[in-house]
PDB file of N, CA and C in Angstrom:
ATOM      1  N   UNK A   1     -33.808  44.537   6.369  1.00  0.00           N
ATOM      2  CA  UNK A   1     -35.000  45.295   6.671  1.00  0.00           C
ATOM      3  C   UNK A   1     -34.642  46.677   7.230  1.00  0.00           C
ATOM      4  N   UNK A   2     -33.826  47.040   8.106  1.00  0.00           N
ATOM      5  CA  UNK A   2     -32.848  48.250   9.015  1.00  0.00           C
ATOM      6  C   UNK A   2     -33.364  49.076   7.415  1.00  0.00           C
ATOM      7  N   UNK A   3     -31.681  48.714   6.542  1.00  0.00           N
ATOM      8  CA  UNK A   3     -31.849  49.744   5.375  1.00  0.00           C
ATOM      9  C   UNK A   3     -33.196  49.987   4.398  1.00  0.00           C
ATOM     10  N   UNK A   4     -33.651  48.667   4.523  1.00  0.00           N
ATOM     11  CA  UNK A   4     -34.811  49.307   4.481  1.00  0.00           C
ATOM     12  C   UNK A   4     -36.102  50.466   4.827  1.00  0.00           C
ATOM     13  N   UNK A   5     -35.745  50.162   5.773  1.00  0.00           N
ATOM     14  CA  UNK A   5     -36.370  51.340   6.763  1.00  0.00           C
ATOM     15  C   UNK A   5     -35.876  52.655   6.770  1.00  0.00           C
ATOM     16  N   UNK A   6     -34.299  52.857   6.784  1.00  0.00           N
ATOM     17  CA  UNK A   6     -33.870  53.842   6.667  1.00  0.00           C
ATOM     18  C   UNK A   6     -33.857  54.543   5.671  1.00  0.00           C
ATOM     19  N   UNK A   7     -33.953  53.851   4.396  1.00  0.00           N
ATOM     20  CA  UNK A   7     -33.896  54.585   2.994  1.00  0.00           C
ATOM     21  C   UNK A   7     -35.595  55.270   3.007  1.00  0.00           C
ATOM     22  N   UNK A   8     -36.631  54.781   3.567  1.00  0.00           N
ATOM     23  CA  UNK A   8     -37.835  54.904   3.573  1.00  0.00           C
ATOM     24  C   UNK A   8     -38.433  56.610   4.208  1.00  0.00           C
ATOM     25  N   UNK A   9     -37.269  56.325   5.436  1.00  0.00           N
ATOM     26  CA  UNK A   9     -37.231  58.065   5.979  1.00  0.00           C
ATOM     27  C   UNK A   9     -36.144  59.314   5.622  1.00  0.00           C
ATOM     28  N   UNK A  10     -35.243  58.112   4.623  1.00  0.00           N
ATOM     29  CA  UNK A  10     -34.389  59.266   3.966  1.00  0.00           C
ATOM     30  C   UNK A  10     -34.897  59.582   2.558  1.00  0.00           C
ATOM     31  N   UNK A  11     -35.402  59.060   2.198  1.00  0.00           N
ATOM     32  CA  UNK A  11     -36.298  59.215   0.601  1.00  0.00           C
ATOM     33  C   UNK A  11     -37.739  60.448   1.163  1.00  0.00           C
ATOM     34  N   UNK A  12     -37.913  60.208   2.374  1.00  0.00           N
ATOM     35  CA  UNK A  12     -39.121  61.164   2.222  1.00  0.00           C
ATOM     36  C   UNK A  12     -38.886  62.257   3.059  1.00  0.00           C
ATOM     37  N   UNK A  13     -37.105  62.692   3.538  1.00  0.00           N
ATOM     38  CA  UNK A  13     -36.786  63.334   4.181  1.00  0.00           C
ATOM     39  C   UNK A  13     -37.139  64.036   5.813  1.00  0.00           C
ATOM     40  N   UNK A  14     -37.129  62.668   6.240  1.00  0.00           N
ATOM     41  CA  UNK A  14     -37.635  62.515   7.451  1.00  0.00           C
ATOM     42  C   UNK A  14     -36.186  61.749   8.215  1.00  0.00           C
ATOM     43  N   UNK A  15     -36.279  62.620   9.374  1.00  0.00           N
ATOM     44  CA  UNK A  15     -34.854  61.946  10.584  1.00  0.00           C
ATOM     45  C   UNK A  15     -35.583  60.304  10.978  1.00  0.00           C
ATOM     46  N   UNK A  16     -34.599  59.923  11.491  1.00  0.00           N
ATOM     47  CA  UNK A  16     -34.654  58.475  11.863  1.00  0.00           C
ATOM     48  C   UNK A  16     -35.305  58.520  13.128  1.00  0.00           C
ATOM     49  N   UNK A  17     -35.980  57.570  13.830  1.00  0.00           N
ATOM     50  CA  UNK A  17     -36.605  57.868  15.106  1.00  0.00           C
ATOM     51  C   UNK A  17     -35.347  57.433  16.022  1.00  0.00           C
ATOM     52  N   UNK A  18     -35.767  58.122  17.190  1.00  0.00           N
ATOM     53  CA  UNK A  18     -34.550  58.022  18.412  1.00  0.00           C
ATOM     54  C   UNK A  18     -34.867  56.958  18.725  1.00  0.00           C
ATOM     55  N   UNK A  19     -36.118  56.002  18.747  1.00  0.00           N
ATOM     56  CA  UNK A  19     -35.848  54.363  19.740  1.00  0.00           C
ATOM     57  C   UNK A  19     -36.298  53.182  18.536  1.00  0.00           C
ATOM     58  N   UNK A  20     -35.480  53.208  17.394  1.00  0.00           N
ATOM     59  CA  UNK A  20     -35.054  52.044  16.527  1.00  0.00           C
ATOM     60  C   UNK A  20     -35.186  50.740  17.552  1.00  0.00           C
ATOM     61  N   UNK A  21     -36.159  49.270  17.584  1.00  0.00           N
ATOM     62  CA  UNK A  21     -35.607  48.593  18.119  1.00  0.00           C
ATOM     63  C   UNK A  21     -35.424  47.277  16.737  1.00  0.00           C
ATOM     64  N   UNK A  22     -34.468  46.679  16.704  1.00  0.00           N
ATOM     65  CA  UNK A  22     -34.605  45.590  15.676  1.00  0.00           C
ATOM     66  C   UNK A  22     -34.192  44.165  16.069  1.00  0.00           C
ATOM     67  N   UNK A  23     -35.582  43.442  15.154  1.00  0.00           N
ATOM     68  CA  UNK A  23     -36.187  42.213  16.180  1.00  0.00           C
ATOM     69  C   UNK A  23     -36.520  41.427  15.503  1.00  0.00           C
ATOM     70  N   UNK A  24     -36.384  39.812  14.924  1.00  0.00           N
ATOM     71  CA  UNK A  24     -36.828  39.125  14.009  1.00  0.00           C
ATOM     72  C   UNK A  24     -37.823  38.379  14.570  1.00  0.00           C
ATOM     73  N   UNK A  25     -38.150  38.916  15.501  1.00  0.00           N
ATOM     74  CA  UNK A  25     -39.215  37.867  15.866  1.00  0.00           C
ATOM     75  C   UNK A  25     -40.657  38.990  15.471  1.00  0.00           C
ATOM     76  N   UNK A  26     -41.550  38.476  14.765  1.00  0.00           N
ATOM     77  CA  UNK A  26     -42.449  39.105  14.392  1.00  0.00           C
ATOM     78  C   UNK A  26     -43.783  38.746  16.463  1.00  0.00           C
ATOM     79  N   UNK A  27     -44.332  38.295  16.758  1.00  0.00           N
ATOM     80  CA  UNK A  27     -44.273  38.439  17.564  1.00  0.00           C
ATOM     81  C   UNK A  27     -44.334  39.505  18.699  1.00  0.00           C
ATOM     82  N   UNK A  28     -42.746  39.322  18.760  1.00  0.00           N
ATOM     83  CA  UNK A  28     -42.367  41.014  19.612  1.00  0.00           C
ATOM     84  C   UNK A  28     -42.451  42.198  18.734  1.00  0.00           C
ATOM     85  N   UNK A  29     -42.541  42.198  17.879  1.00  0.00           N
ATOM     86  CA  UNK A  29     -42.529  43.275  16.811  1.00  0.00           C
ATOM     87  C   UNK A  29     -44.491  43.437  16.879  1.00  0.00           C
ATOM     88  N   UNK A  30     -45.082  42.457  16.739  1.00  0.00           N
ATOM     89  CA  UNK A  30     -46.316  42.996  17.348  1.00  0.00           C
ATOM     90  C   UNK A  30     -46.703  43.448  18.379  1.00  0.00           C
ATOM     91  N   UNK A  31     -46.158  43.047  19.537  1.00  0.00           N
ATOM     92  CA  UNK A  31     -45.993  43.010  20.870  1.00  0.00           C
ATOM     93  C   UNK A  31     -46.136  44.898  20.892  1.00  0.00           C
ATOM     94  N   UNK A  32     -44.510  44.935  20.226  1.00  0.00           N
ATOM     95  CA  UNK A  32     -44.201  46.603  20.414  1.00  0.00           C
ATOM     96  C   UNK A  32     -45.343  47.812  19.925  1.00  0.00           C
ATOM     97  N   UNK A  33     -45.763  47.594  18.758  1.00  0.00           N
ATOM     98  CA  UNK A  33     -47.062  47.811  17.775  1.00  0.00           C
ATOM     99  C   UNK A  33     -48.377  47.783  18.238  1.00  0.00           C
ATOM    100  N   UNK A  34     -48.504  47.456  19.405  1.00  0.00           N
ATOM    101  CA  UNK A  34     -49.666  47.500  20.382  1.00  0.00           C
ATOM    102  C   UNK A  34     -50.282  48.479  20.948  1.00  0.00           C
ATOM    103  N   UNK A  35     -48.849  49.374  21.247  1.00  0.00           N
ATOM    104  CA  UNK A  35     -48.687  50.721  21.605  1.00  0.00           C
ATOM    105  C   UNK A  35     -49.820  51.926  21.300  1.00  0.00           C
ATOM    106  N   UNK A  36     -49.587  51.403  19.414  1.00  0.00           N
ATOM    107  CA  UNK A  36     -50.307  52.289  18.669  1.00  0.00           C
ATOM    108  C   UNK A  36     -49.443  53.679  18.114  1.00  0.00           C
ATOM    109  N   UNK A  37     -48.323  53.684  18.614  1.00  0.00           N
ATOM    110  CA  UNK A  37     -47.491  54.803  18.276  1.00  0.00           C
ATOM    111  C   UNK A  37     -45.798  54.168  17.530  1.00  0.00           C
ATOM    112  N   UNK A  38     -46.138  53.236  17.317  1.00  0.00           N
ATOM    113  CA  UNK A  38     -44.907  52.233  16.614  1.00  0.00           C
ATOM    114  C   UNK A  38     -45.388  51.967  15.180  1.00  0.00           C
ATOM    115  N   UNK A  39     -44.316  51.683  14.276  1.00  0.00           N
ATOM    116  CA  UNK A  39     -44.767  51.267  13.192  1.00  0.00           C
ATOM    117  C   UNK A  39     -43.371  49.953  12.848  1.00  0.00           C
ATOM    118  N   UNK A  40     -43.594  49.448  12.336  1.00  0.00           N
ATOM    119  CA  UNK A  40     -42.513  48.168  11.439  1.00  0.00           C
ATOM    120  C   UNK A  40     -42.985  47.535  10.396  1.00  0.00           C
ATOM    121  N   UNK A  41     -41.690  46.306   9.930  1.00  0.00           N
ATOM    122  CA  UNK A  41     -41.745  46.084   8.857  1.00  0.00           C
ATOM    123  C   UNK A  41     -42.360  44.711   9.173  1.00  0.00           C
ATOM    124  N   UNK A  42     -42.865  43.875   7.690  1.00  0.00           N
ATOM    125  CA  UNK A  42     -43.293  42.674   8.207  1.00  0.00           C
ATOM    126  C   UNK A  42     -43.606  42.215   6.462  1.00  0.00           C
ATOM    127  N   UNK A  43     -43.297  40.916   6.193  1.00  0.00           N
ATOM    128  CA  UNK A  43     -43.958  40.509   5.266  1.00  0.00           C
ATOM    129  C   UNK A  43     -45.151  40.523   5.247  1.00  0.00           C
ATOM    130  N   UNK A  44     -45.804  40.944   3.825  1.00  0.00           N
ATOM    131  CA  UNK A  44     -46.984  41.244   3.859  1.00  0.00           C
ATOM    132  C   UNK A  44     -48.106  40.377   4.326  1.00  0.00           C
ATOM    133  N   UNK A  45     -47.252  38.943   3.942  1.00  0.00           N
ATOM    134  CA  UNK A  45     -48.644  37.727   4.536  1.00  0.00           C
ATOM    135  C   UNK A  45     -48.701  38.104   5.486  1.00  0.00           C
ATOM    136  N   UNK A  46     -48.029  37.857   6.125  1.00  0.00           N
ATOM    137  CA  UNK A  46     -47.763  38.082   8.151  1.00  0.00           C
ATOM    138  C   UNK A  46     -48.545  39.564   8.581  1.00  0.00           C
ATOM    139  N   UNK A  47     -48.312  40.837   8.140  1.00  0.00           N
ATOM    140  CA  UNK A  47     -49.189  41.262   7.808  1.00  0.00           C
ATOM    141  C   UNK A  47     -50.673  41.723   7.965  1.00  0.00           C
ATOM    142  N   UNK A  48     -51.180  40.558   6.784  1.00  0.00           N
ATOM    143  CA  UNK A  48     -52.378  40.587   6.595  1.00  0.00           C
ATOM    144  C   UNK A  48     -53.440  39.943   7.447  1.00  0.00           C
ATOM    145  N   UNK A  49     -52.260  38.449   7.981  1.00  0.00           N
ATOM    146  CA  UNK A  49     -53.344  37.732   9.082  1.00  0.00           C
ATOM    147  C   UNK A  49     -53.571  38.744  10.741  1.00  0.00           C
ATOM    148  N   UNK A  50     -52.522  39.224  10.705  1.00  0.00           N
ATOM    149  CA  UNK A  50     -52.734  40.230  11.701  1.00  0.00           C
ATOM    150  C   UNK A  50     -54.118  41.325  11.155  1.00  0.00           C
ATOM    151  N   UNK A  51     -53.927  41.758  10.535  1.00  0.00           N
ATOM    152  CA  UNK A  51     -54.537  43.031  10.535  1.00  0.00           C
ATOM    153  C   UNK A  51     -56.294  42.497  10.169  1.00  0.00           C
ATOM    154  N   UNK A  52     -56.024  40.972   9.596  1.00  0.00           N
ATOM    155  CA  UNK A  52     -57.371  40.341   9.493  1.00  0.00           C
ATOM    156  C   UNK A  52     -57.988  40.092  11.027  1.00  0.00           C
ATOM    157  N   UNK A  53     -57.560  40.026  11.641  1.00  0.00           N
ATOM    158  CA  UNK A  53     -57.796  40.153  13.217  1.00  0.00           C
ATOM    159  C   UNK A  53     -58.112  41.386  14.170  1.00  0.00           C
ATOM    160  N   UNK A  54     -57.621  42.585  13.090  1.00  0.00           N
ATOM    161  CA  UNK A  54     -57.246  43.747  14.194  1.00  0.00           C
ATOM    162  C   UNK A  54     -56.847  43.794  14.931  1.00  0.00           C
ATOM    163  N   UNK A  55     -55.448  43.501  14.766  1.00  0.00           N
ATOM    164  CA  UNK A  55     -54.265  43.216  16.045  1.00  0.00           C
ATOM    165  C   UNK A  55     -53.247  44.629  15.466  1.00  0.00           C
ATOM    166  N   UNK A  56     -53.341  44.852  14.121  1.00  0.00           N
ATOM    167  CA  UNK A  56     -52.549  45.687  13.226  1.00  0.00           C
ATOM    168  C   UNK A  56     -53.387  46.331  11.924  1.00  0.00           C
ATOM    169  N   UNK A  57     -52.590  47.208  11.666  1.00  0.00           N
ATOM    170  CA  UNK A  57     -52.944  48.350  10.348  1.00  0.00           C
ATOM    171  C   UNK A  57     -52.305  48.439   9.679  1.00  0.00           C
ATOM    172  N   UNK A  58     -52.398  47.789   8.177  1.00  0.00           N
ATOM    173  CA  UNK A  58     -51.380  48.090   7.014  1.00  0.00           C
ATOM    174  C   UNK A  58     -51.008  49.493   6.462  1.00  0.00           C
ATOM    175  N   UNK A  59     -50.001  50.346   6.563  1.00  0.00           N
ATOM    176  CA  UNK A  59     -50.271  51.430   5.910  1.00  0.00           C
ATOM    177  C   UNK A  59     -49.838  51.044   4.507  1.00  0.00           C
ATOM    178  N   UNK A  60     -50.572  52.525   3.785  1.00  0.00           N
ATOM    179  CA  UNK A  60     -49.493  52.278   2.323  1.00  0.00           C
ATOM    180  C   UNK A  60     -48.741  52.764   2.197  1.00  0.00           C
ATOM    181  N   UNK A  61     -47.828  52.581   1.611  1.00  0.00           N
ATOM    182  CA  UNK A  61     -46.622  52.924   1.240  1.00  0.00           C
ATOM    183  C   UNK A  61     -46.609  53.153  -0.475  1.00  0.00           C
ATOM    184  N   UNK A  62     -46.326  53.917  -0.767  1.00  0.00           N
ATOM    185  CA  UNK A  62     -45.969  54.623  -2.197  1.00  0.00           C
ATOM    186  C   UNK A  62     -45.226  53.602  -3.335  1.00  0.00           C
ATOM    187  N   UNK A  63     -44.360  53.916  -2.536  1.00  0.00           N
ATOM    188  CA  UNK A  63     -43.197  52.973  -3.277  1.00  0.00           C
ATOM    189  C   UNK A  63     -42.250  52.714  -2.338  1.00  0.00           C
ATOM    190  N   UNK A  64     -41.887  51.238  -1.878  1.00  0.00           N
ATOM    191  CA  UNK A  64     -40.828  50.786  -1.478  1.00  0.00           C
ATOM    192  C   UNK A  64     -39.507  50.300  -1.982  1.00  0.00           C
ATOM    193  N   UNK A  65     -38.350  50.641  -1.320  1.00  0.00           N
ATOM    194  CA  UNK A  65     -37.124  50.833  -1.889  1.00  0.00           C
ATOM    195  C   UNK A  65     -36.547  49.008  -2.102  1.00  0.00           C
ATOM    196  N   UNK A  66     -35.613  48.771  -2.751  1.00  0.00           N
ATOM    197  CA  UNK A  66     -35.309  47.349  -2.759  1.00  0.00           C
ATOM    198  C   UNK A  66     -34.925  46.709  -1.936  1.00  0.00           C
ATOM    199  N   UNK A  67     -35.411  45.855  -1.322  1.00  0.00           N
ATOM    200  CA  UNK A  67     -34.882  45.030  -0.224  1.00  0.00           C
ATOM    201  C   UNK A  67     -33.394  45.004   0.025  1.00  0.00           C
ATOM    202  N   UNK A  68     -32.642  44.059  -0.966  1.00  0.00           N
ATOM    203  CA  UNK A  68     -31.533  44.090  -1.158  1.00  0.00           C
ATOM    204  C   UNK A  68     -31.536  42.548  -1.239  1.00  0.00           C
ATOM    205  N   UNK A  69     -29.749  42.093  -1.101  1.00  0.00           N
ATOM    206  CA  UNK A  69     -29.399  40.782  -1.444  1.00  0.00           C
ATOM    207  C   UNK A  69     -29.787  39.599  -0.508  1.00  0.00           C
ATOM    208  N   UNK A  70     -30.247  38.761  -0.829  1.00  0.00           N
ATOM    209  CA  UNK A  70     -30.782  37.481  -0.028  1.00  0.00           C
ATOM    210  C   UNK A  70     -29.719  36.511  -0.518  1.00  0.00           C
ATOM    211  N   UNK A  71     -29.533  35.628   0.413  1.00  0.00           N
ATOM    212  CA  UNK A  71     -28.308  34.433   0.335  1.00  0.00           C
ATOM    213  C   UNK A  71     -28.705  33.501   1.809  1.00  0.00           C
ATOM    214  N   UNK A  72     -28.250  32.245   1.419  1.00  0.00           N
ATOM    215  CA  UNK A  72     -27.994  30.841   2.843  1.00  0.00           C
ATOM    216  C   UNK A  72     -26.364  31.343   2.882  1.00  0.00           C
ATOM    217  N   UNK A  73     -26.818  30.345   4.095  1.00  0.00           N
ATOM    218  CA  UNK A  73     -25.180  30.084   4.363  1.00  0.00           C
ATOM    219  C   UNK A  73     -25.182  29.009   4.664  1.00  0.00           C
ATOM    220  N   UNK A  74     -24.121  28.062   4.630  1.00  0.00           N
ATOM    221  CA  UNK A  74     -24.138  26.536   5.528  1.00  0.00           C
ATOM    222  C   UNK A  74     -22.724  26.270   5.599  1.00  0.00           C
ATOM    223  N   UNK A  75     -22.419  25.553   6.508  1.00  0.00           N
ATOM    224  CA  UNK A  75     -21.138  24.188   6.509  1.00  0.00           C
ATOM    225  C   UNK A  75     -21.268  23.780   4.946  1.00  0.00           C
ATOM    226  N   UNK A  76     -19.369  24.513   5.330  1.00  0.00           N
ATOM    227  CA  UNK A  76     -19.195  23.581   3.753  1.00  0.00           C
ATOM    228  C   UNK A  76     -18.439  22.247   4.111  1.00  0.00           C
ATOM    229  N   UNK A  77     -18.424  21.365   5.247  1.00  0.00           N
ATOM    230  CA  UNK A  77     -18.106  20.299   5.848  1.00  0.00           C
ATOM    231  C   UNK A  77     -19.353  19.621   6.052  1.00  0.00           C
ATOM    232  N   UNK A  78     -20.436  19.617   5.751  1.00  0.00           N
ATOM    233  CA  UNK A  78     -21.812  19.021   5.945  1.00  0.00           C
ATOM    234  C   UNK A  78     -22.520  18.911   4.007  1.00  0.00           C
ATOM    235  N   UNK A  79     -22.860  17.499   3.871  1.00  0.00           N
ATOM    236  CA  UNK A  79     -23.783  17.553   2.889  1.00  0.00           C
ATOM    237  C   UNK A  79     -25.408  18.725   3.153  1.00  0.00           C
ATOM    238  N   UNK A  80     -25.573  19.493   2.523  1.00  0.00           N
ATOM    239  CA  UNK A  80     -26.986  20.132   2.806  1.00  0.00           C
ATOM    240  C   UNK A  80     -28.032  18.916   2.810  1.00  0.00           C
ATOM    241  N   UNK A  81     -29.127  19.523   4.098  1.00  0.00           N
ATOM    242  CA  UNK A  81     -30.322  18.594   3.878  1.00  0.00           C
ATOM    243  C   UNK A  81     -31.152  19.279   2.181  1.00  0.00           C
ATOM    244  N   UNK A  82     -32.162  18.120   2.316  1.00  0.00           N
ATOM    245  CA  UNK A  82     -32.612  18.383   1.072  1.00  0.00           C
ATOM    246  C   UNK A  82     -34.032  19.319   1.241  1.00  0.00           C
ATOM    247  N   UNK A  83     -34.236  20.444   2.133  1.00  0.00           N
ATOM    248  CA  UNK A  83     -34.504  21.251   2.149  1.00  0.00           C
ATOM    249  C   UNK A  83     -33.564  22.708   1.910  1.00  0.00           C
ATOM    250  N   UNK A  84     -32.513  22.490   2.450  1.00  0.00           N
ATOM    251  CA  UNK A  84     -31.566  23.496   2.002  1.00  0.00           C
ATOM    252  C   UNK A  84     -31.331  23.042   0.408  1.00  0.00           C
ATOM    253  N   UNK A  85     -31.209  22.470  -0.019  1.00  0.00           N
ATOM    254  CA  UNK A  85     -30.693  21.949  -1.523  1.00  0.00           C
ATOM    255  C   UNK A  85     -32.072  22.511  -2.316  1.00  0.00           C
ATOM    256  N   UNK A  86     -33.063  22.170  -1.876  1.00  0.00           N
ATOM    257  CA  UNK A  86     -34.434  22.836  -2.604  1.00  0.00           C
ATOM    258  C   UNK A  86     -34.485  24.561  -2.274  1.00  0.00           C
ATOM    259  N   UNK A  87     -33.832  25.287  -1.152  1.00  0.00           N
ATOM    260  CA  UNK A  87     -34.042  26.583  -1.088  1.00  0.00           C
ATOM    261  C   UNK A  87     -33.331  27.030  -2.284  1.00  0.00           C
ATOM    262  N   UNK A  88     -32.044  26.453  -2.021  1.00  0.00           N
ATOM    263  CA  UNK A  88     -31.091  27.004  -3.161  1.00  0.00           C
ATOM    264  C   UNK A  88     -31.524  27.084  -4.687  1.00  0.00           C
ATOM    265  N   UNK A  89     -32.282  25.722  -4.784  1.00  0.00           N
ATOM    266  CA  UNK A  89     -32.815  25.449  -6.334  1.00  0.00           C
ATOM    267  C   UNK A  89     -33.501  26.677  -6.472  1.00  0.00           C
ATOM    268  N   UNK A  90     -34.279  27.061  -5.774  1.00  0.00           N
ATOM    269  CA  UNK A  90     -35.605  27.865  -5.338  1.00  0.00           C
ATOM    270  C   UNK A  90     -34.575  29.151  -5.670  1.00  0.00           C
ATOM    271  N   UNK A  91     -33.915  29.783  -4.897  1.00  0.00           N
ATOM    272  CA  UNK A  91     -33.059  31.285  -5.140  1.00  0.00           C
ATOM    273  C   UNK A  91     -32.240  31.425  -6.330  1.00  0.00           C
ATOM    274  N   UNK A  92     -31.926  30.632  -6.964  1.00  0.00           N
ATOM    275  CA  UNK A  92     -31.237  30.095  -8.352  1.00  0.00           C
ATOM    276  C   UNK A  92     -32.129  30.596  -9.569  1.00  0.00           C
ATOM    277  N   UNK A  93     -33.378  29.912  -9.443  1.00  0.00           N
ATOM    278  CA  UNK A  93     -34.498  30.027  -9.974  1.00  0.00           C
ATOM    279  C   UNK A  93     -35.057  32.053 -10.266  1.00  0.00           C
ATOM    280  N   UNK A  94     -35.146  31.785  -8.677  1.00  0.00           N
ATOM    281  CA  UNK A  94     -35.990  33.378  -8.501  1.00  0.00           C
ATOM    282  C   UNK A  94     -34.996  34.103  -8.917  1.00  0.00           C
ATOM    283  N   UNK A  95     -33.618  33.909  -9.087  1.00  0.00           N
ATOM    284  CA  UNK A  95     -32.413  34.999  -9.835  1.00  0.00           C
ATOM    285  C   UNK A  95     -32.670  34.881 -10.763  1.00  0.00           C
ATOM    286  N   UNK A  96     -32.716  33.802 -11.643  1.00  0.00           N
ATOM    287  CA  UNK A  96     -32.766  34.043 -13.187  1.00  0.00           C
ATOM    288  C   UNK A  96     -33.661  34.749 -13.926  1.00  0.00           C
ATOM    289  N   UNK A  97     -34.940  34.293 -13.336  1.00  0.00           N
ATOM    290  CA  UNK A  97     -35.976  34.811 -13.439  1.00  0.00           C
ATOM    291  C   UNK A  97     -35.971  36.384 -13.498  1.00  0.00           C
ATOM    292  N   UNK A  98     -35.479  37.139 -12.378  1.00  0.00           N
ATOM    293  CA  UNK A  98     -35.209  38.062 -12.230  1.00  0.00           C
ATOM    294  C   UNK A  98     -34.154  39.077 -12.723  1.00  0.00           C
ATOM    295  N   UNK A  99     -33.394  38.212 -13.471  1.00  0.00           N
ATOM    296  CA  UNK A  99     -32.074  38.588 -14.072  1.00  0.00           C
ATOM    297  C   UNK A  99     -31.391  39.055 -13.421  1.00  0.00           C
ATOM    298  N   UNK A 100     -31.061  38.230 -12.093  1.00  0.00           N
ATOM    299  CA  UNK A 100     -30.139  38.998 -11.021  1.00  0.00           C
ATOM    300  C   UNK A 100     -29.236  37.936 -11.260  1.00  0.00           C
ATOM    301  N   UNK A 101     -27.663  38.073 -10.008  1.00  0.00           N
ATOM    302  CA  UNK A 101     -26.804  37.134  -9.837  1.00  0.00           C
ATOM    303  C   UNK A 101     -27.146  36.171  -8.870  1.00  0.00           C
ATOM    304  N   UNK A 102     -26.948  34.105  -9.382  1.00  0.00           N
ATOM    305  CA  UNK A 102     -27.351  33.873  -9.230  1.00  0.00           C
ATOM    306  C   UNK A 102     -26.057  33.619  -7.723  1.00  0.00           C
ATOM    307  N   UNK A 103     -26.962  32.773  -6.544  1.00  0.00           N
ATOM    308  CA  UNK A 103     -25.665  32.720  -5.446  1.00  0.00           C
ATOM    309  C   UNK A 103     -24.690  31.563  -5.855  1.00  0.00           C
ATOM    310  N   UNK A 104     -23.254  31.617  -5.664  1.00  0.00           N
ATOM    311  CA  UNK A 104     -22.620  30.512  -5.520  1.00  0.00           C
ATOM    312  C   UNK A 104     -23.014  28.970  -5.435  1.00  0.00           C
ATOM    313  N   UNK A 105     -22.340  28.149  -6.201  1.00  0.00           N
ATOM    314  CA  UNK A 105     -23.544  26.989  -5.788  1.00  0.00           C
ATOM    315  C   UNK A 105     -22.441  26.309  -4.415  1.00  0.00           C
ATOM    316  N   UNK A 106     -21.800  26.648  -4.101  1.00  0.00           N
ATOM    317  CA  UNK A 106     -20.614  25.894  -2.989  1.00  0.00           C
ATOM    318  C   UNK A 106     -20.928  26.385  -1.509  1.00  0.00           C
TER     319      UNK A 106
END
């Protein structure tokens, strides 16, 4: 999400802000956004139930730059549960689909 962000103010030739904070907890990321003088990133569902509340404001955005690469990780000394075994099916899937590379299956 970071490079995300950053390509977003280097594509529209804008400096980076001096107080970057980065936070996976959506949450505190609303928390901060309260302000009214903050902006972040957020999946769009997440998002939308906010802003269906007026807790938040979607802006638009033009065009956003590519996320980038998504991957698990796990113990390769542990059988995966069969939720991890279904993510993987699941990212396998959404690669092909996509005609990207698909991840390692190990």
């Amino acid at each position: 999400m970071r490079q995300t962000a950053e390509k977003l103010f280097f594509d529209a030739g804008l400096p980076l802000p001096a107080n970057i904070v980065e936070s996976l907890s959506v949450q505190t990321n609303v928390a901060l956004m309260g302000d009214g003088q903050t902006v972040g990133l957020m999946p769009r569902s997440a998002a939308m139930q906010f802003a269906g509340h007026d807790a938040l404001t979607i802006l638009r955005v033009s065009a956003l730059p590519a996320f980038g690469d998504i991957g698990c990780f796990s113990y390769a000394e542990r059988i995966p549960a069969p939720a991890v075994q279904l993510f993987r099916t699941c990212l396998r899937e959404a690669a092909a689909e996509l005609g990207t590379a698909a991840p390692p299956t190990h």
